[in-house]
C-alpha atoms as a PDB file:
ATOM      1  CA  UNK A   1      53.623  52.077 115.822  1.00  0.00           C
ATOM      2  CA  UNK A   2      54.798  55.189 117.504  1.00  0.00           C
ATOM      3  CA  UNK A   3      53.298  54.054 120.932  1.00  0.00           C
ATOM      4  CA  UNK A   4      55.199  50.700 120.479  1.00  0.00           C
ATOM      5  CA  UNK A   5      58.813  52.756 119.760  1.00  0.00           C
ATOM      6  CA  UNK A   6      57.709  55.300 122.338  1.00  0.00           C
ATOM      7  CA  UNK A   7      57.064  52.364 125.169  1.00  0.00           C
ATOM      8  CA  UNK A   8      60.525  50.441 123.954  1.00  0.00           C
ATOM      9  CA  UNK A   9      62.457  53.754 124.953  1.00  0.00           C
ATOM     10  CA  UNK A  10      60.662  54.815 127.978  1.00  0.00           C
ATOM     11  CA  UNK A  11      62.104  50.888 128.878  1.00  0.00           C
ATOM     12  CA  UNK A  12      65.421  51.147 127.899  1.00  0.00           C
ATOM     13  CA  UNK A  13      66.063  54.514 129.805  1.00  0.00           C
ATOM     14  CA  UNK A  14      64.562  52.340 132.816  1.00  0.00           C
ATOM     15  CA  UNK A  15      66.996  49.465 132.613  1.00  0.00           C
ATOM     16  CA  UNK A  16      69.857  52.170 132.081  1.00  0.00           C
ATOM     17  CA  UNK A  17      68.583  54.377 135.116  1.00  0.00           C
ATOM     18  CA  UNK A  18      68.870  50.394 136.871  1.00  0.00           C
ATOM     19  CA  UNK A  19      72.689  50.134 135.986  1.00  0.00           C
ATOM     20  CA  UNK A  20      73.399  53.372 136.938  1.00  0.00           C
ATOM     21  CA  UNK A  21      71.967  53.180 140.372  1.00  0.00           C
ATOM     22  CA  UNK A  22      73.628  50.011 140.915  1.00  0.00           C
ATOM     23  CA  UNK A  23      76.734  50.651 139.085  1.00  0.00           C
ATOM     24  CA  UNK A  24      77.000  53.986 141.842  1.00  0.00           C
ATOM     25  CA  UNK A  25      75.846  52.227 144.738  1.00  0.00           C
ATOM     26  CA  UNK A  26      77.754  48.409 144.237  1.00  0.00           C
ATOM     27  CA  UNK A  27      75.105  47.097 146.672  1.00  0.00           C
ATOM     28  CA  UNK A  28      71.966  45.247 145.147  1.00  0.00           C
ATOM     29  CA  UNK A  29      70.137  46.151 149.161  1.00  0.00           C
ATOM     30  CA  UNK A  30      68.946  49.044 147.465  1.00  0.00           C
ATOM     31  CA  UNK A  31      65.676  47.553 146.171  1.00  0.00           C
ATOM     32  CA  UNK A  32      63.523  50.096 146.784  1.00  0.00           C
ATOM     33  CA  UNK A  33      65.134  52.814 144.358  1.00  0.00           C
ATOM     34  CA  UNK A  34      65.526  49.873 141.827  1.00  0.00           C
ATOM     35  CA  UNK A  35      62.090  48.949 142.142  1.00  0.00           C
ATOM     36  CA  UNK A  36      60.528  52.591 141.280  1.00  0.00           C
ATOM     37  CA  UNK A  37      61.814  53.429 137.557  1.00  0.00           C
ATOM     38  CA  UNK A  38      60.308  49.658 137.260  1.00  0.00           C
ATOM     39  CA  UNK A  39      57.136  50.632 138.791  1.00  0.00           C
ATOM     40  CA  UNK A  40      56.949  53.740 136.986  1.00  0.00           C
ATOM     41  CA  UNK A  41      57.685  52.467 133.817  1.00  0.00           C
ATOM     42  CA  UNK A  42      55.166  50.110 133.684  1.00  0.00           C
ATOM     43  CA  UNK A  43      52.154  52.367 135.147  1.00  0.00           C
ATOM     44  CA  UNK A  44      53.531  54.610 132.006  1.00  0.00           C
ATOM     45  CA  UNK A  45      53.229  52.335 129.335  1.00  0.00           C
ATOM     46  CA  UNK A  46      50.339  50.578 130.827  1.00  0.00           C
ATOM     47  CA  UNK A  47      48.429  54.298 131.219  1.00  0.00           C
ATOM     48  CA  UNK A  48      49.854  55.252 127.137  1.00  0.00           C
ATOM     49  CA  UNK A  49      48.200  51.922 126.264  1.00  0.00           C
ATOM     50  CA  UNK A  50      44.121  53.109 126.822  1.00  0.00           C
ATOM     51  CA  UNK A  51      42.393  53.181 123.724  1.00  0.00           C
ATOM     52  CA  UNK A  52      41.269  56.799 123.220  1.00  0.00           C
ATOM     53  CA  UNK A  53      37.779  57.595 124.596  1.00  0.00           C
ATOM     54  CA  UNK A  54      35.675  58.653 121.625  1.00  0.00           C
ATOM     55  CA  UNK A  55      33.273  62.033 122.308  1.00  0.00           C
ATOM     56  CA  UNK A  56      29.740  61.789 120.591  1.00  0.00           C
ATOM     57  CA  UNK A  57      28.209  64.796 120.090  1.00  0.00           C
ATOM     58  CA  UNK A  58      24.497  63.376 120.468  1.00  0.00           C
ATOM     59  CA  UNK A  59      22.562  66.348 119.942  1.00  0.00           C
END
């Protein structure tokens, strides 16, 4: 459950960071700096998402 709450917040600072960049720069041609919180984001939640490897000791 904490991943889930941890991966809604990491998007809603995203889509804020995306109003604020576009609220400052009042031009949507500026898809490159919208595109990399998005980008980022996702590679983030995606990466939090791996199961965790287990370690056998096998001795």
């Amino acid at each position: 459950m904490s991943k889930a709450i941890n991966n809604y917040a990491v998007w809603i600072i995203v889509l804020f960071l995306e109003w604020f960049i576009l609220r400052i720069a009042n031009s949507a041609h500026l898809w490159f700096f919208i595109a990399i919180p998005i980008i980022a984001a996702f590679v983030y939640t995606e990466y939090n998402n791996q199961p965790s490897k287990s370690k056998r000791n096998l001795r």
